[in-house]
C-alpha atoms as a PDB file:
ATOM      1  CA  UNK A   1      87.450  81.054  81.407  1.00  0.00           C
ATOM      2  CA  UNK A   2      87.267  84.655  82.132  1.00  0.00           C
ATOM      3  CA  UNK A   3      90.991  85.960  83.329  1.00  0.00           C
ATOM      4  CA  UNK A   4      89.765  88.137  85.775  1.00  0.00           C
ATOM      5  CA  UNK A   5      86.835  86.263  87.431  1.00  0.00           C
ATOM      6  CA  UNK A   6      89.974  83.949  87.889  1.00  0.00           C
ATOM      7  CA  UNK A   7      92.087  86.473  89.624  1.00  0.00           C
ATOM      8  CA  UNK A   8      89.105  87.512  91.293  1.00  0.00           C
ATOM      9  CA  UNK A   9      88.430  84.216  92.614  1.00  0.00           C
ATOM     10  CA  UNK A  10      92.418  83.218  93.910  1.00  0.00           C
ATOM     11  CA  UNK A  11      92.527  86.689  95.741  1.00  0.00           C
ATOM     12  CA  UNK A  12      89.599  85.904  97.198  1.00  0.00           C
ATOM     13  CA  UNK A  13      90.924  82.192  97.997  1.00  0.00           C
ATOM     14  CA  UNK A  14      94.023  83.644  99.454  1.00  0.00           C
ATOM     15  CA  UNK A  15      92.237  85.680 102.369  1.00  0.00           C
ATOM     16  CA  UNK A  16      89.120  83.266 102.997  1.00  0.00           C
ATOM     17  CA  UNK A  17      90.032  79.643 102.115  1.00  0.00           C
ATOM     18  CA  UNK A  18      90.351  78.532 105.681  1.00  0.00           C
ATOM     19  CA  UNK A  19      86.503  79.456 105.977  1.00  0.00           C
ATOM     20  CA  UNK A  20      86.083  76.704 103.257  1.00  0.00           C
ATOM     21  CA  UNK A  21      85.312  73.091 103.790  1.00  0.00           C
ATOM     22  CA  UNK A  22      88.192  70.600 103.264  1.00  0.00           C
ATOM     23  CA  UNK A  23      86.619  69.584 100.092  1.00  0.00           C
ATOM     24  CA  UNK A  24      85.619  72.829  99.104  1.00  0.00           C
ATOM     25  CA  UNK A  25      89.210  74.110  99.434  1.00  0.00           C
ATOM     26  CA  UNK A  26      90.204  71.082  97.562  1.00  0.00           C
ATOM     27  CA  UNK A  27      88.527  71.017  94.660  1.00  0.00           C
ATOM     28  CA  UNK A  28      88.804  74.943  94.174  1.00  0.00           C
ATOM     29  CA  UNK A  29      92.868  74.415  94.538  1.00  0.00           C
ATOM     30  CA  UNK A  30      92.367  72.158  91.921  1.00  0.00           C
ATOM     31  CA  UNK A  31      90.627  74.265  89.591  1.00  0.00           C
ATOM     32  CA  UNK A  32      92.003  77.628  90.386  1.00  0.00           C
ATOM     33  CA  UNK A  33      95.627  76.617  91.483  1.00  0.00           C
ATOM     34  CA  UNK A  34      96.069  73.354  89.555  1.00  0.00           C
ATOM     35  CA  UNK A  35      94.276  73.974  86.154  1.00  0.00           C
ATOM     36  CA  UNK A  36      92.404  70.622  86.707  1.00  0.00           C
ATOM     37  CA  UNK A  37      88.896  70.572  84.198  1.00  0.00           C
ATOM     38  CA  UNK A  38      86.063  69.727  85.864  1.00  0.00           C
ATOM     39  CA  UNK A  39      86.366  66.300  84.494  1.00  0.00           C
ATOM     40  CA  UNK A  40      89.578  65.707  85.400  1.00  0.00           C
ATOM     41  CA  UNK A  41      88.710  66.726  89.200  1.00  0.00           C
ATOM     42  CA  UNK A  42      85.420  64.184  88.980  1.00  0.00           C
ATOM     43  CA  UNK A  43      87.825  61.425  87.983  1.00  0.00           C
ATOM     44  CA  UNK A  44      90.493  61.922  90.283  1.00  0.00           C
ATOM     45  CA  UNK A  45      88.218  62.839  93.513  1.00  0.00           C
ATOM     46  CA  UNK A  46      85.629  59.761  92.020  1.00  0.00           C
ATOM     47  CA  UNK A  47      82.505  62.256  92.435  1.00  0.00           C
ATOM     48  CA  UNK A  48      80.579  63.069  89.270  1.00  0.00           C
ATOM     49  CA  UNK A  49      81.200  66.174  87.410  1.00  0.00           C
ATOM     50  CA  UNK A  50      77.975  68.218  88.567  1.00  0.00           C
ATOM     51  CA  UNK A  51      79.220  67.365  92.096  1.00  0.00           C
ATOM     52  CA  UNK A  52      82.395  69.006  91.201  1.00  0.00           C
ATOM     53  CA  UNK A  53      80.411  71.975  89.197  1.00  0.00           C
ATOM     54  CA  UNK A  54      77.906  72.756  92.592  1.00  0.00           C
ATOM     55  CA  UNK A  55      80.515  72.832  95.097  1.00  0.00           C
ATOM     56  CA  UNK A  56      82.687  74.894  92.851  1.00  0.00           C
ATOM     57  CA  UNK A  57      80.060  77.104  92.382  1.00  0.00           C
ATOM     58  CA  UNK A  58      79.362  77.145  96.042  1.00  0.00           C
ATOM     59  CA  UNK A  59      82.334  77.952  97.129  1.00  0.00           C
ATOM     60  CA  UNK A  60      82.672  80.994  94.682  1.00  0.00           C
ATOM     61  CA  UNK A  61      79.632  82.554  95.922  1.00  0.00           C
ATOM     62  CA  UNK A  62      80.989  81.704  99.521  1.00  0.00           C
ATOM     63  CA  UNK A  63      84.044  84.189  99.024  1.00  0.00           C
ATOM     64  CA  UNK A  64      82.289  86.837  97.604  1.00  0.00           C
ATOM     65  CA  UNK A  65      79.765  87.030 100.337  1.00  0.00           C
ATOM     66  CA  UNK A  66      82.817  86.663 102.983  1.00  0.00           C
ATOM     67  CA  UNK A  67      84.517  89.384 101.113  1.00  0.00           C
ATOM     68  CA  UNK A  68      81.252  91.538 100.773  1.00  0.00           C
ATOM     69  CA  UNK A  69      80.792  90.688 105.123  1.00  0.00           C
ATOM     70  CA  UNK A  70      84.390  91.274 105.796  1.00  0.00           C
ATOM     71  CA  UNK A  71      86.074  93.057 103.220  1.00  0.00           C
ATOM     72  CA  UNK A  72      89.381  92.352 103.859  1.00  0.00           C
ATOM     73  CA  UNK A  73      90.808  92.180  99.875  1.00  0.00           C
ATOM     74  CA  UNK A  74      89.338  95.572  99.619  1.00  0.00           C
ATOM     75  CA  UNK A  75      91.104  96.798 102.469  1.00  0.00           C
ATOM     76  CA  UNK A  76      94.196  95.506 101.544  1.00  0.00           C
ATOM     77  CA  UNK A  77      94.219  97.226  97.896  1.00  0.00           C
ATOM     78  CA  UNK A  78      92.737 100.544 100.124  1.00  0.00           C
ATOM     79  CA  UNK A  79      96.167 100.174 101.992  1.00  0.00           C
ATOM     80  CA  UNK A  80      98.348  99.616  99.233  1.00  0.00           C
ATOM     81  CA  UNK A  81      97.174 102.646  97.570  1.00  0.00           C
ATOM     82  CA  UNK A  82      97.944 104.411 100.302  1.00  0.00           C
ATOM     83  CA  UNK A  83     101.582 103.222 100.509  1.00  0.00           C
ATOM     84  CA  UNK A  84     102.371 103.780  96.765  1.00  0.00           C
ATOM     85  CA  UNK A  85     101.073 107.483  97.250  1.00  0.00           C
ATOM     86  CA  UNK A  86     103.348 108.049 100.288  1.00  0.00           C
ATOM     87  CA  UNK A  87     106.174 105.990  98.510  1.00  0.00           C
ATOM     88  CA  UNK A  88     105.590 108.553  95.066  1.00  0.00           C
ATOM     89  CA  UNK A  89     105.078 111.733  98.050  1.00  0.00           C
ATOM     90  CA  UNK A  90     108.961 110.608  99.830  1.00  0.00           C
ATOM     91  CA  UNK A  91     110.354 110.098  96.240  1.00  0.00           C
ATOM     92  CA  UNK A  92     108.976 113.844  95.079  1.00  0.00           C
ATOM     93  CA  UNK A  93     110.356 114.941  98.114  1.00  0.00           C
ATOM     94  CA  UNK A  94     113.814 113.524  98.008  1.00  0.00           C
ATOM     95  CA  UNK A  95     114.953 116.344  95.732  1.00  0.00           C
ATOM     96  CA  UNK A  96     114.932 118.921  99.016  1.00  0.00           C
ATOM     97  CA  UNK A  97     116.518 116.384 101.332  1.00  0.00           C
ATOM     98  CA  UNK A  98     120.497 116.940 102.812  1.00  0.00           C
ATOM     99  CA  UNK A  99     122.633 114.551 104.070  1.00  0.00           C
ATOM    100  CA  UNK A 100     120.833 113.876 107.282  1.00  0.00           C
ATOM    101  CA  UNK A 101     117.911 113.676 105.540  1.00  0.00           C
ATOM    102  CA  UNK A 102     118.862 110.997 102.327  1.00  0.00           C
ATOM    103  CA  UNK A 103     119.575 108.412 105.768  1.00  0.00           C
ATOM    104  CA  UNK A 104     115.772 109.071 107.147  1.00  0.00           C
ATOM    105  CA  UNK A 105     114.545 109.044 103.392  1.00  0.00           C
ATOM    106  CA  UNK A 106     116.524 105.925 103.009  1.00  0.00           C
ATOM    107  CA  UNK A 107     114.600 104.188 106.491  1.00  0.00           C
ATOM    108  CA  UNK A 108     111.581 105.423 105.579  1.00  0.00           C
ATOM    109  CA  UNK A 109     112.141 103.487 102.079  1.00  0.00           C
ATOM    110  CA  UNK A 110     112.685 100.325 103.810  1.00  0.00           C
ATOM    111  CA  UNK A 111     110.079 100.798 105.846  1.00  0.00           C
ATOM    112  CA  UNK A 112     107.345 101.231 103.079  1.00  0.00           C
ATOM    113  CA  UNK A 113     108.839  98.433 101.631  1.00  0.00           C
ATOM    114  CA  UNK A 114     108.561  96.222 105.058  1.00  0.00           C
ATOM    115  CA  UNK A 115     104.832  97.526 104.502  1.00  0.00           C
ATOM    116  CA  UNK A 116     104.384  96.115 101.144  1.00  0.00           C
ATOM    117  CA  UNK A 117     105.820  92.715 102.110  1.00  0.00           C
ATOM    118  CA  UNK A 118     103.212  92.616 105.329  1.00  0.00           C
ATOM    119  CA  UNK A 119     100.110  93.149 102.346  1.00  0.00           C
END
Protein backbone atom coordinates (compact mmCIF):
# COMPACT_ATOMS: atom_id res chain seq x y z
CA UNK A 1 0.00 0.00 0.00
CA UNK A 2 1.10 3.43 -0.75
CA UNK A 3 2.58 5.13 2.70
CA UNK A 4 1.24 8.30 2.06
CA UNK A 5 -2.26 7.64 0.58
CA UNK A 6 -2.24 5.91 4.11
CA UNK A 7 -1.33 8.95 6.05
CA UNK A 8 -3.47 10.75 3.82
CA UNK A 9 -6.35 8.69 4.56
CA UNK A 10 -5.92 8.51 8.84
CA UNK A 11 -5.57 12.42 8.82
CA UNK A 12 -8.39 12.57 7.00
CA UNK A 13 -10.15 9.86 9.40
CA UNK A 14 -9.09 11.84 12.37
CA UNK A 15 -11.11 15.14 11.45
CA UNK A 16 -14.19 13.47 9.54
CA UNK A 17 -14.85 9.94 10.88
CA UNK A 18 -17.88 10.92 12.85
CA UNK A 19 -19.45 11.89 9.34
CA UNK A 20 -18.95 8.11 8.56
CA UNK A 21 -21.44 5.36 8.97
CA UNK A 22 -20.90 2.95 11.92
CA UNK A 23 -19.77 0.41 9.51
CA UNK A 24 -17.94 2.62 7.44
CA UNK A 25 -15.90 3.84 10.43
CA UNK A 26 -15.50 0.27 11.31
CA UNK A 27 -14.16 -1.33 8.68
CA UNK A 28 -11.78 1.71 7.78
CA UNK A 29 -10.41 1.42 11.64
CA UNK A 30 -9.78 -1.88 10.71
CA UNK A 31 -7.85 -1.34 7.73
CA UNK A 32 -6.18 1.90 8.44
CA UNK A 33 -5.79 1.61 12.33
CA UNK A 34 -5.72 -2.18 12.75
CA UNK A 35 -3.73 -3.48 9.66
CA UNK A 36 -6.63 -5.98 9.04
CA UNK A 37 -6.43 -7.34 4.95
CA UNK A 38 -9.39 -7.13 3.32
CA UNK A 39 -9.88 -10.76 3.88
CA UNK A 40 -9.34 -10.80 7.22
CA UNK A 41 -12.08 -7.89 7.72
CA UNK A 42 -14.67 -10.12 5.34
CA UNK A 43 -14.13 -13.00 7.75
CA UNK A 44 -14.35 -11.37 10.90
CA UNK A 45 -17.37 -8.84 9.95
CA UNK A 46 -18.95 -12.21 7.82
CA UNK A 47 -19.52 -9.85 4.61
CA UNK A 48 -17.68 -10.85 1.45
CA UNK A 49 -14.52 -9.24 0.50
CA UNK A 50 -15.90 -6.87 -2.39
CA UNK A 51 -18.35 -5.70 0.33
CA UNK A 52 -15.42 -4.83 2.38
CA UNK A 53 -13.43 -3.39 -0.90
CA UNK A 54 -16.75 -0.88 -1.96
CA UNK A 55 -17.35 0.51 1.33
CA UNK A 56 -13.68 1.02 1.85
CA UNK A 57 -13.50 2.65 -1.20
CA UNK A 58 -16.52 4.67 -0.37
CA UNK A 59 -15.55 5.90 2.50
CA UNK A 60 -12.12 7.15 1.08
CA UNK A 61 -13.71 9.16 -1.50
CA UNK A 62 -16.16 10.36 1.34
CA UNK A 63 -13.17 12.16 3.24
CA UNK A 64 -11.66 13.64 0.48
CA UNK A 65 -14.78 15.30 -0.71
CA UNK A 66 -15.49 16.39 3.13
CA UNK A 67 -12.00 17.66 3.22
CA UNK A 68 -12.24 19.32 -0.33
CA UNK A 69 -16.10 20.95 1.21
CA UNK A 70 -14.63 21.77 4.51
CA UNK A 71 -11.08 21.87 4.54
CA UNK A 72 -10.35 21.59 7.89
CA UNK A 73 -6.80 19.29 7.61
CA UNK A 74 -5.67 22.02 5.38
CA UNK A 75 -6.38 24.57 7.77
CA UNK A 76 -4.87 22.96 10.45
CA UNK A 77 -1.32 22.44 8.60
CA UNK A 78 -2.07 26.45 7.37
CA UNK A 79 -2.04 27.11 11.23
CA UNK A 80 0.76 25.13 12.20
CA UNK A 81 2.90 26.80 9.76
CA UNK A 82 2.08 29.75 11.10
CA UNK A 83 3.06 28.83 14.69
CA UNK A 84 6.47 27.27 13.76
CA UNK A 85 7.28 30.67 11.90
CA UNK A 86 6.36 32.76 14.98
CA UNK A 87 8.02 30.04 17.27
CA UNK A 88 11.53 30.35 14.76
CA UNK A 89 10.60 34.64 14.72
CA UNK A 90 10.55 34.61 19.14
CA UNK A 91 13.63 32.24 19.06
CA UNK A 92 15.64 34.78 16.47
CA UNK A 93 14.56 37.33 18.63
CA UNK A 94 15.57 36.04 21.99
CA UNK A 95 19.15 37.18 21.40
CA UNK A 96 17.94 41.12 22.06
CA UNK A 97 15.74 40.22 25.00
CA UNK A 98 16.77 41.44 28.97
CA UNK A 99 15.68 40.09 31.95
CA UNK A 100 12.13 41.26 31.80
CA UNK A 101 11.97 40.19 28.57
CA UNK A 102 13.51 36.19 28.79
CA UNK A 103 10.05 35.86 31.42
CA UNK A 104 7.56 37.19 28.45
CA UNK A 105 9.77 35.16 25.87
CA UNK A 106 9.48 32.31 28.23
CA UNK A 107 5.16 32.74 28.34
CA UNK A 108 5.02 33.31 25.01
CA UNK A 109 6.95 29.79 24.58
CA UNK A 110 4.40 28.06 26.53
CA UNK A 111 1.90 29.58 24.92
CA UNK A 112 2.89 28.48 21.29
CA UNK A 113 3.32 25.33 22.72
CA UNK A 114 -0.42 25.31 24.38
CA UNK A 115 -1.12 26.15 20.54
CA UNK A 116 0.48 23.15 19.15
CA UNK A 117 -1.19 20.80 21.64
CA UNK A 118 -4.85 22.47 20.64
CA UNK A 119 -3.83 21.34 16.58
Amino acid sequence: MDIEKMVQIEILYSQYASLLTPKQREIVSMYYEEDYSLGEISQILNISRQSVYDSLKRSENSLKEYESKLGIVEKFKNIENIVDKLAEKLEELSVYFDKDDAENSTQLKVLIEEIRELI
